[in-house]
PDB file of N, CA and C in Angstrom:
ATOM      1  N   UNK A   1      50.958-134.664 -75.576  1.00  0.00           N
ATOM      2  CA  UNK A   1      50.042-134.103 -74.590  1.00  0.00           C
ATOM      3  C   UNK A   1      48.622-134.442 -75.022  1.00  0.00           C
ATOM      4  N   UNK A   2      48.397-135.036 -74.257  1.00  0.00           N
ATOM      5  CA  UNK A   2      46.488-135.310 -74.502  1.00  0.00           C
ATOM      6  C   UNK A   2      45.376-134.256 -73.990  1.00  0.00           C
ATOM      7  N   UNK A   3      44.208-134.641 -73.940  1.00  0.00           N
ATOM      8  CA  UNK A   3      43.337-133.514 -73.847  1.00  0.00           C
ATOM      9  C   UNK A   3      42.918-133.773 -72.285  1.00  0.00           C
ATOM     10  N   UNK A   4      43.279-134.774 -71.512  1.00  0.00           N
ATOM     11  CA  UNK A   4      43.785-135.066 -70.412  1.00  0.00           C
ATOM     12  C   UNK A   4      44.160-134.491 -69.536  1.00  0.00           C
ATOM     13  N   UNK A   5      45.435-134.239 -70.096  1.00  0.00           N
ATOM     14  CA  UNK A   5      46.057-133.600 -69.010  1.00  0.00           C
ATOM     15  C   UNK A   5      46.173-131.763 -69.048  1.00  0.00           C
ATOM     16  N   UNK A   6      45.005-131.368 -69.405  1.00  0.00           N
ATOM     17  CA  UNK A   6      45.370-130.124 -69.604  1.00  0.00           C
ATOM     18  C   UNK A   6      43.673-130.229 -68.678  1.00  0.00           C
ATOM     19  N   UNK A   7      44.327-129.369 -67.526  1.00  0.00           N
ATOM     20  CA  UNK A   7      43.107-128.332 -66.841  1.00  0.00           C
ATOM     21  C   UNK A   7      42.658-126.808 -67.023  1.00  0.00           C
ATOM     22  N   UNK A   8      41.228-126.897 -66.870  1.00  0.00           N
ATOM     23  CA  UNK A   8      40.942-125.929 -66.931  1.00  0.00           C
ATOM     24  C   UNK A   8      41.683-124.243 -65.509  1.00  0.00           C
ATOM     25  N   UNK A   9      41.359-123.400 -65.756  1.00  0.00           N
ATOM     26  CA  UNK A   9      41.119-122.509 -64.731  1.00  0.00           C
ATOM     27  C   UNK A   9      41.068-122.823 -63.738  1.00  0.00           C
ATOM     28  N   UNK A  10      39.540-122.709 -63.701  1.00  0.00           N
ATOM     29  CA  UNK A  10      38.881-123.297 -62.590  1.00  0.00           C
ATOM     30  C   UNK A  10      39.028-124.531 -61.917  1.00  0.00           C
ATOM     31  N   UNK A  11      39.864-125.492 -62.436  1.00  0.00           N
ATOM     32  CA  UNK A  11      40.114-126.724 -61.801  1.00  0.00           C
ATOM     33  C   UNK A  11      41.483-126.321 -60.779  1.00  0.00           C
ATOM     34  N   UNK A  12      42.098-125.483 -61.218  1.00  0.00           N
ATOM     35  CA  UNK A  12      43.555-125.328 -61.055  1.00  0.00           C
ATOM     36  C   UNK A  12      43.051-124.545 -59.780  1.00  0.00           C
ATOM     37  N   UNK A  13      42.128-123.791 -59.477  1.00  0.00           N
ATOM     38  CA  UNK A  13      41.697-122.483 -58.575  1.00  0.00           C
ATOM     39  C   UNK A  13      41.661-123.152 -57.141  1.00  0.00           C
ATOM     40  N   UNK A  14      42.379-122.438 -55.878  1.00  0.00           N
ATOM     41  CA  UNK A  14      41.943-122.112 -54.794  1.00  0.00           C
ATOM     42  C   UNK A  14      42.045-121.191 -53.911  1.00  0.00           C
ATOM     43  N   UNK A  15      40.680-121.711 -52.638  1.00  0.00           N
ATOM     44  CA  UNK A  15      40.159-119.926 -52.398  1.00  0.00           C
ATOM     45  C   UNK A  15      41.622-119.354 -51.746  1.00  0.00           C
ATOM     46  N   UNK A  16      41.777-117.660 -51.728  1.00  0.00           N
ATOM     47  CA  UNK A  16      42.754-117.379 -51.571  1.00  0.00           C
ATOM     48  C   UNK A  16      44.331-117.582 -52.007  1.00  0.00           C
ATOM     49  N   UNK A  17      44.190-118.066 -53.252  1.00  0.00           N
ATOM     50  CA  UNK A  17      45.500-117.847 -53.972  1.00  0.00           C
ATOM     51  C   UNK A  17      45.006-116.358 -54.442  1.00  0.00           C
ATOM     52  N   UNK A  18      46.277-115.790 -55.447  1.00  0.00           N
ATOM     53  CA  UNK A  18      45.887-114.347 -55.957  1.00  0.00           C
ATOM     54  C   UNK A  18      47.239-114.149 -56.876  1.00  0.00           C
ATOM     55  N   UNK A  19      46.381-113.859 -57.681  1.00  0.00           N
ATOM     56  CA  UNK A  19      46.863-113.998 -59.285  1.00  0.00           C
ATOM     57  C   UNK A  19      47.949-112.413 -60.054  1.00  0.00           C
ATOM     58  N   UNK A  20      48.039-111.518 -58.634  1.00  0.00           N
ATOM     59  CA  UNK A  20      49.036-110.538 -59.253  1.00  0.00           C
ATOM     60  C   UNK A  20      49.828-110.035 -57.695  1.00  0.00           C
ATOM     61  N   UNK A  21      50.586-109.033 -57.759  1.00  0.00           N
ATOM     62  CA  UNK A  21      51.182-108.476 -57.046  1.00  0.00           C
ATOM     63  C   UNK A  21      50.952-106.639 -57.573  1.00  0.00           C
ATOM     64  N   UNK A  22      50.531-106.031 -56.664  1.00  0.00           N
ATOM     65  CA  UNK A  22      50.835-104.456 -56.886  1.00  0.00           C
ATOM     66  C   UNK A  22      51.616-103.876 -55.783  1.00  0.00           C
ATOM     67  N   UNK A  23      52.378-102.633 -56.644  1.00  0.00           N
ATOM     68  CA  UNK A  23      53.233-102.054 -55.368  1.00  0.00           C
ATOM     69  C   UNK A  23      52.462-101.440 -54.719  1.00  0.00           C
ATOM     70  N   UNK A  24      52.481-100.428 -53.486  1.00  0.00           N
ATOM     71  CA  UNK A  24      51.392 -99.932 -52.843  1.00  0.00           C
ATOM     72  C   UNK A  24      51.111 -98.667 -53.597  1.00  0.00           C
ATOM     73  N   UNK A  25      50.146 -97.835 -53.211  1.00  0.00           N
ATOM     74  CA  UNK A  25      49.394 -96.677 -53.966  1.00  0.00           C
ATOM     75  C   UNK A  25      50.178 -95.629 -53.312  1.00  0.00           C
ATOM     76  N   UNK A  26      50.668 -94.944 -54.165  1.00  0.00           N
ATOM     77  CA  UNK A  26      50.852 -93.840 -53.890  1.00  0.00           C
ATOM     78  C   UNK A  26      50.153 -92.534 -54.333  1.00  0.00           C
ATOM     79  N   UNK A  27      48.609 -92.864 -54.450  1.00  0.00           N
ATOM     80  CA  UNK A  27      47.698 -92.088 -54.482  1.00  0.00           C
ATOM     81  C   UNK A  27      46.695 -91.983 -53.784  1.00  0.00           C
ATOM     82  N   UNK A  28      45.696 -91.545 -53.143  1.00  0.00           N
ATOM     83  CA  UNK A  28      44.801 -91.304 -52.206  1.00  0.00           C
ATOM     84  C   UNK A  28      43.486 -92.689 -52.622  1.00  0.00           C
ATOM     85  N   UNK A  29      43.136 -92.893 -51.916  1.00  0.00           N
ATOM     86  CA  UNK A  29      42.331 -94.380 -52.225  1.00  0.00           C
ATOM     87  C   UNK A  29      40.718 -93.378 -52.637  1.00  0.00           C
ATOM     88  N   UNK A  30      40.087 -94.050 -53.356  1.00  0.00           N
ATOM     89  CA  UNK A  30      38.260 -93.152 -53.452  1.00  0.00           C
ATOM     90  C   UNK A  30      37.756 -94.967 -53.418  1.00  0.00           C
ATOM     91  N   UNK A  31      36.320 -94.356 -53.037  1.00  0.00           N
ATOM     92  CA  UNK A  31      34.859 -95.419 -52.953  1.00  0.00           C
ATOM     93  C   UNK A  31      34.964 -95.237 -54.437  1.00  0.00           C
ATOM     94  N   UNK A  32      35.181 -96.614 -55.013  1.00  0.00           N
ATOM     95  CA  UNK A  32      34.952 -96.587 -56.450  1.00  0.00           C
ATOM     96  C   UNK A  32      32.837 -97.026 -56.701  1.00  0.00           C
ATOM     97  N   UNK A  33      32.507 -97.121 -55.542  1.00  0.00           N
ATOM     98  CA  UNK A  33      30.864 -97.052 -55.492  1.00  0.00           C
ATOM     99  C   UNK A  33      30.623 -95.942 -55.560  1.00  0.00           C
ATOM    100  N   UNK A  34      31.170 -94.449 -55.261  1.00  0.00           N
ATOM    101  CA  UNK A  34      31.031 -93.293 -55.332  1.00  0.00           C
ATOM    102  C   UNK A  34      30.798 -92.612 -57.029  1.00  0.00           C
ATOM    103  N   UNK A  35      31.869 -93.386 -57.685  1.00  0.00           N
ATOM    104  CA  UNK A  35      32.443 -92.443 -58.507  1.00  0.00           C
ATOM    105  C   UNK A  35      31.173 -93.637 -59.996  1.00  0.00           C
ATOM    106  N   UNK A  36      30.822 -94.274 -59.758  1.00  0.00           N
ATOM    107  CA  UNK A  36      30.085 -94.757 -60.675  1.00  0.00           C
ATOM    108  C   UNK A  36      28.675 -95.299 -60.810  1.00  0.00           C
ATOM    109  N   UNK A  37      27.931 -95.131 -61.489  1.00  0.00           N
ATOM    110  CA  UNK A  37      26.125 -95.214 -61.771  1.00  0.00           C
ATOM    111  C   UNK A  37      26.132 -96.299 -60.608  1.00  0.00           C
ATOM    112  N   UNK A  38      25.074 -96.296 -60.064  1.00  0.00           N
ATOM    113  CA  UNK A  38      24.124 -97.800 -59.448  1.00  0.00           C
ATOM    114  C   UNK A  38      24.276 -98.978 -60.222  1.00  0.00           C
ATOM    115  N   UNK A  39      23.693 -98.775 -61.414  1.00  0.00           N
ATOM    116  CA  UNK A  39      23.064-100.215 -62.298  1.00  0.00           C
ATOM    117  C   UNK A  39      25.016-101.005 -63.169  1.00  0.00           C
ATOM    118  N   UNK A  40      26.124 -99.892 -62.816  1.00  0.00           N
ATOM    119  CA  UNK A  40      27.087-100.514 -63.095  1.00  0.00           C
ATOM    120  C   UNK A  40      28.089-100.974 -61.631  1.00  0.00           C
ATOM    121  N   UNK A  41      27.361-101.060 -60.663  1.00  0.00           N
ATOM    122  CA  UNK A  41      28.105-101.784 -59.858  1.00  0.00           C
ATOM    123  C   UNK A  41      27.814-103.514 -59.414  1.00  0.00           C
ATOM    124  N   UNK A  42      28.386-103.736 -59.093  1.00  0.00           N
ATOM    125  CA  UNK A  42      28.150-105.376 -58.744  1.00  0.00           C
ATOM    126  C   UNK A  42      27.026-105.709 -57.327  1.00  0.00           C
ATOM    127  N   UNK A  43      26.386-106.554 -57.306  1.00  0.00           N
ATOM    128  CA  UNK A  43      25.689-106.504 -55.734  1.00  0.00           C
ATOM    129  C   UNK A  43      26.826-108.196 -55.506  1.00  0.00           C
ATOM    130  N   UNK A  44      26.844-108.702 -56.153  1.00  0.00           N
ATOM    131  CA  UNK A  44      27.687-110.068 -55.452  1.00  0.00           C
ATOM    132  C   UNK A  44      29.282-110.102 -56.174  1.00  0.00           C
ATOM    133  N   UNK A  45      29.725-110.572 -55.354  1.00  0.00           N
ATOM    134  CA  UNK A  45      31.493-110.696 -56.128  1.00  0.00           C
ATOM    135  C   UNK A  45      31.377-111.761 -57.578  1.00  0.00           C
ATOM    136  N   UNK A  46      32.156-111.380 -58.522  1.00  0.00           N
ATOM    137  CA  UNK A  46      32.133-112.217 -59.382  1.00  0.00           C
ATOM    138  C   UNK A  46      33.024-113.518 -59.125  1.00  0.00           C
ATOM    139  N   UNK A  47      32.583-115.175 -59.902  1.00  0.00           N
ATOM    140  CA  UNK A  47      33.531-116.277 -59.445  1.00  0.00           C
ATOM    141  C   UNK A  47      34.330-116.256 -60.139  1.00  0.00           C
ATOM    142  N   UNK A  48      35.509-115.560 -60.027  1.00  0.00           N
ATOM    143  CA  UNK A  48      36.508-115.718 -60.633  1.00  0.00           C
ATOM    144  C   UNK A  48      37.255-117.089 -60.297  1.00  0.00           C
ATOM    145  N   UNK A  49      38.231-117.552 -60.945  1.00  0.00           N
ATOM    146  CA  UNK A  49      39.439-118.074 -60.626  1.00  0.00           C
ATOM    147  C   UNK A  49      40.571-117.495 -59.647  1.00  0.00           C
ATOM    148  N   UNK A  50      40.751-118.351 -58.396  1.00  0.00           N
ATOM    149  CA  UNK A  50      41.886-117.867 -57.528  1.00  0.00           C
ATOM    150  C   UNK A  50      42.918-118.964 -57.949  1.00  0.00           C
ATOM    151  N   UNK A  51      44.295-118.074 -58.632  1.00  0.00           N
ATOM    152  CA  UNK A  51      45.228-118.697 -58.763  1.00  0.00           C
ATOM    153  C   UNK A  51      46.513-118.145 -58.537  1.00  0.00           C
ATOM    154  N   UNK A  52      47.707-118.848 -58.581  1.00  0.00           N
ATOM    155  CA  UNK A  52      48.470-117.766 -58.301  1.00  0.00           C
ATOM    156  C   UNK A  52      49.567-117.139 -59.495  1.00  0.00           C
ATOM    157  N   UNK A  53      50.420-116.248 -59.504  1.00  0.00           N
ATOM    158  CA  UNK A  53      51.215-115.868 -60.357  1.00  0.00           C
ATOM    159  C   UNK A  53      51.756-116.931 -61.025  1.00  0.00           C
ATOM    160  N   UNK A  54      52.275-117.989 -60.642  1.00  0.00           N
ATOM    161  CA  UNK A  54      52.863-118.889 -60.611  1.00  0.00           C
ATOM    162  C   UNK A  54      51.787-119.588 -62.210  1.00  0.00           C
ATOM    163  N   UNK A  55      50.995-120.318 -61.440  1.00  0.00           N
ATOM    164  CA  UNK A  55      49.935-120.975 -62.139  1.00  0.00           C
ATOM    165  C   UNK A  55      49.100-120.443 -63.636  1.00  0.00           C
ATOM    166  N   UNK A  56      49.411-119.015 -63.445  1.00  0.00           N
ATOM    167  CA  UNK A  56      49.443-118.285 -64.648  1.00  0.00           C
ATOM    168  C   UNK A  56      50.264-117.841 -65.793  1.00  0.00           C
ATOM    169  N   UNK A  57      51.475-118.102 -65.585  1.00  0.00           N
ATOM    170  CA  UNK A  57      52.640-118.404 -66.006  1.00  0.00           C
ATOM    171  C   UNK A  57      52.151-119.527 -66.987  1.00  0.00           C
ATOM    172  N   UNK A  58      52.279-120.403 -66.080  1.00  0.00           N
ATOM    173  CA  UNK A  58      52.100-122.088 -66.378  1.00  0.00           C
ATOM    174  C   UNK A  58      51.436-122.006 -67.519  1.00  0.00           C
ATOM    175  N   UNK A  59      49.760-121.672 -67.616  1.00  0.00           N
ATOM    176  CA  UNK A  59      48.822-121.494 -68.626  1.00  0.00           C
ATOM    177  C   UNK A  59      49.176-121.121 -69.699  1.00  0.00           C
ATOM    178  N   UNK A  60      50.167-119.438 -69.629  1.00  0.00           N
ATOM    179  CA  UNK A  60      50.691-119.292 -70.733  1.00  0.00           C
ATOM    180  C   UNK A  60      51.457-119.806 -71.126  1.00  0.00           C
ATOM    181  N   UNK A  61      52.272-120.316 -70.853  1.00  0.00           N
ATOM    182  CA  UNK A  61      53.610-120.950 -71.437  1.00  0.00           C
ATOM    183  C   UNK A  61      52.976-122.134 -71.884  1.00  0.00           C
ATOM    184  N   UNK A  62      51.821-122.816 -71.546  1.00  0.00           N
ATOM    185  CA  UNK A  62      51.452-123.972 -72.488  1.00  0.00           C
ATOM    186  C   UNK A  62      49.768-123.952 -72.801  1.00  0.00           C
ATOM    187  N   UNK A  63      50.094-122.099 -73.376  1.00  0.00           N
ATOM    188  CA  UNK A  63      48.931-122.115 -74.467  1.00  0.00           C
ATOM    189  C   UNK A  63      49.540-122.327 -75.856  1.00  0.00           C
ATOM    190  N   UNK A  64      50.391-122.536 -75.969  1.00  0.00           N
ATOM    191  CA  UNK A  64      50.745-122.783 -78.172  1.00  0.00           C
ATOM    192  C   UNK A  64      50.440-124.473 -77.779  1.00  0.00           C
ATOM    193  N   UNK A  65      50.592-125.040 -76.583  1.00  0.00           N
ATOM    194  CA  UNK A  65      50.758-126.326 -76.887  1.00  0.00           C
ATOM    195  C   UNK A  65      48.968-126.766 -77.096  1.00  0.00           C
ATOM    196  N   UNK A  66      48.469-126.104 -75.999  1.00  0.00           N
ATOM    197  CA  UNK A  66      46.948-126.205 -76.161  1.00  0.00           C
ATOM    198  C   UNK A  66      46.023-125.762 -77.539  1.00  0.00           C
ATOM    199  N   UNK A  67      46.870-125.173 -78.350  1.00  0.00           N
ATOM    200  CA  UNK A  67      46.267-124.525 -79.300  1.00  0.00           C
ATOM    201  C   UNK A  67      46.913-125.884 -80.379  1.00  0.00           C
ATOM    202  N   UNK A  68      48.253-126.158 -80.524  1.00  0.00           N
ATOM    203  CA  UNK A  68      48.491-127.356 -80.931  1.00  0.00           C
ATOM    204  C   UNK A  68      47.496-128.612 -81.147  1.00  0.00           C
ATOM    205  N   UNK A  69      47.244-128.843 -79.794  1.00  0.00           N
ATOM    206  CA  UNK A  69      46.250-130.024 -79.551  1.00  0.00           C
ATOM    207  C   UNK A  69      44.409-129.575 -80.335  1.00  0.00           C
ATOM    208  N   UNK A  70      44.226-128.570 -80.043  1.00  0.00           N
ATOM    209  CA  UNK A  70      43.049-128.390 -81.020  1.00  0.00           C
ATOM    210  C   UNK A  70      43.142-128.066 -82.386  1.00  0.00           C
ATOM    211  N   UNK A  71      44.136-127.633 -82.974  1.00  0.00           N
ATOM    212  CA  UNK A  71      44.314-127.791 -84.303  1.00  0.00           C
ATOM    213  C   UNK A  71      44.360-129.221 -84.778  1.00  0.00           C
ATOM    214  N   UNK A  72      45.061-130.223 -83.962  1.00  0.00           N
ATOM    215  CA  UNK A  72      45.233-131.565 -84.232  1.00  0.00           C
ATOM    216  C   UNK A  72      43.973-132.607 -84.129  1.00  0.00           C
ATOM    217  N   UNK A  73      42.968-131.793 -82.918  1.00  0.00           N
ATOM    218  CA  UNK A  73      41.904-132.768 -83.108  1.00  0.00           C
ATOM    219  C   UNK A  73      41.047-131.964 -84.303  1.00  0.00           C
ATOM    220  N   UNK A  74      40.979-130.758 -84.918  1.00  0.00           N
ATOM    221  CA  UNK A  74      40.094-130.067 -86.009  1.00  0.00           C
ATOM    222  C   UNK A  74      40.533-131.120 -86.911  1.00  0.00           C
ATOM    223  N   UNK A  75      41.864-130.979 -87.054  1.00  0.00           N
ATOM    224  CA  UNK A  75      42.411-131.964 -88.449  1.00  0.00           C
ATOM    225  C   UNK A  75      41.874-133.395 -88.567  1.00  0.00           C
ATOM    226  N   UNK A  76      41.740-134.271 -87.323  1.00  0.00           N
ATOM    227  CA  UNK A  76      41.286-135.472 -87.235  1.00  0.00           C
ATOM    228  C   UNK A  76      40.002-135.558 -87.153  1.00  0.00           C
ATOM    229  N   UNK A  77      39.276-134.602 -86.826  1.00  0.00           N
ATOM    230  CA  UNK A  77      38.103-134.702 -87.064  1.00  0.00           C
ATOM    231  C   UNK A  77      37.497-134.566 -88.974  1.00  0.00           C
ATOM    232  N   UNK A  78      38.503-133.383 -89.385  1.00  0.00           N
ATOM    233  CA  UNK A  78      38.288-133.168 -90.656  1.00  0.00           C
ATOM    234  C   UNK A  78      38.347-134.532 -91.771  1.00  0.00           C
ATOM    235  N   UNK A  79      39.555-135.449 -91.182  1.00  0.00           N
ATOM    236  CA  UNK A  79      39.683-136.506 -92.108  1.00  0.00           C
ATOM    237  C   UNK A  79      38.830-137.701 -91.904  1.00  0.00           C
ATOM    238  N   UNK A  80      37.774-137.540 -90.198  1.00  0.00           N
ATOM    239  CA  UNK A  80      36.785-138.363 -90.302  1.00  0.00           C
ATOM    240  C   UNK A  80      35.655-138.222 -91.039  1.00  0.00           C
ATOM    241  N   UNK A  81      35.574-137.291 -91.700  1.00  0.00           N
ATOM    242  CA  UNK A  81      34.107-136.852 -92.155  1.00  0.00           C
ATOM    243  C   UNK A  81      34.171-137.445 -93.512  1.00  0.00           C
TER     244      UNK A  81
END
């Protein structure tokens, strides 16, 4: 695996995928703008990554390999010096 073929997040992201599933609430919904200070709410949405369950999976299951590949370039870098 090269450094290639591994995408980021954000490359992988589009609008309207969605990255979990919840069952419905079986509790009464509140204005979470209600229940917390001014200066800790958001005025714009944050850019997250839209991806889906699926695609997150993916990531994990080939993070040891990604962690692989940077141990391997630390090492090759180490024996260039």
């Amino acid at each position: 695996m090269s450094n290639h073929d591994l995408k980021l997040i954000f490359e992988m992201s589009t609008p309207g995928r969605i990255g979990y599933s919840l069952p419905e609430m079986d509790v009464p919904e509140i204005d979470i703008i209600e229940c917390l200070p001014e200066g800790y709410v958001r005025e714009n949405e944050p850019e997250l990554p839209e991806v889906s369950e699926l695609d997150i999976c993916v990531i994990l299951l080939n993070f040891p390999l990604i962690i692989m590949v940077l141990i391997q370039d630390f090492i090759l870098l180490d024996l260039v010096r």
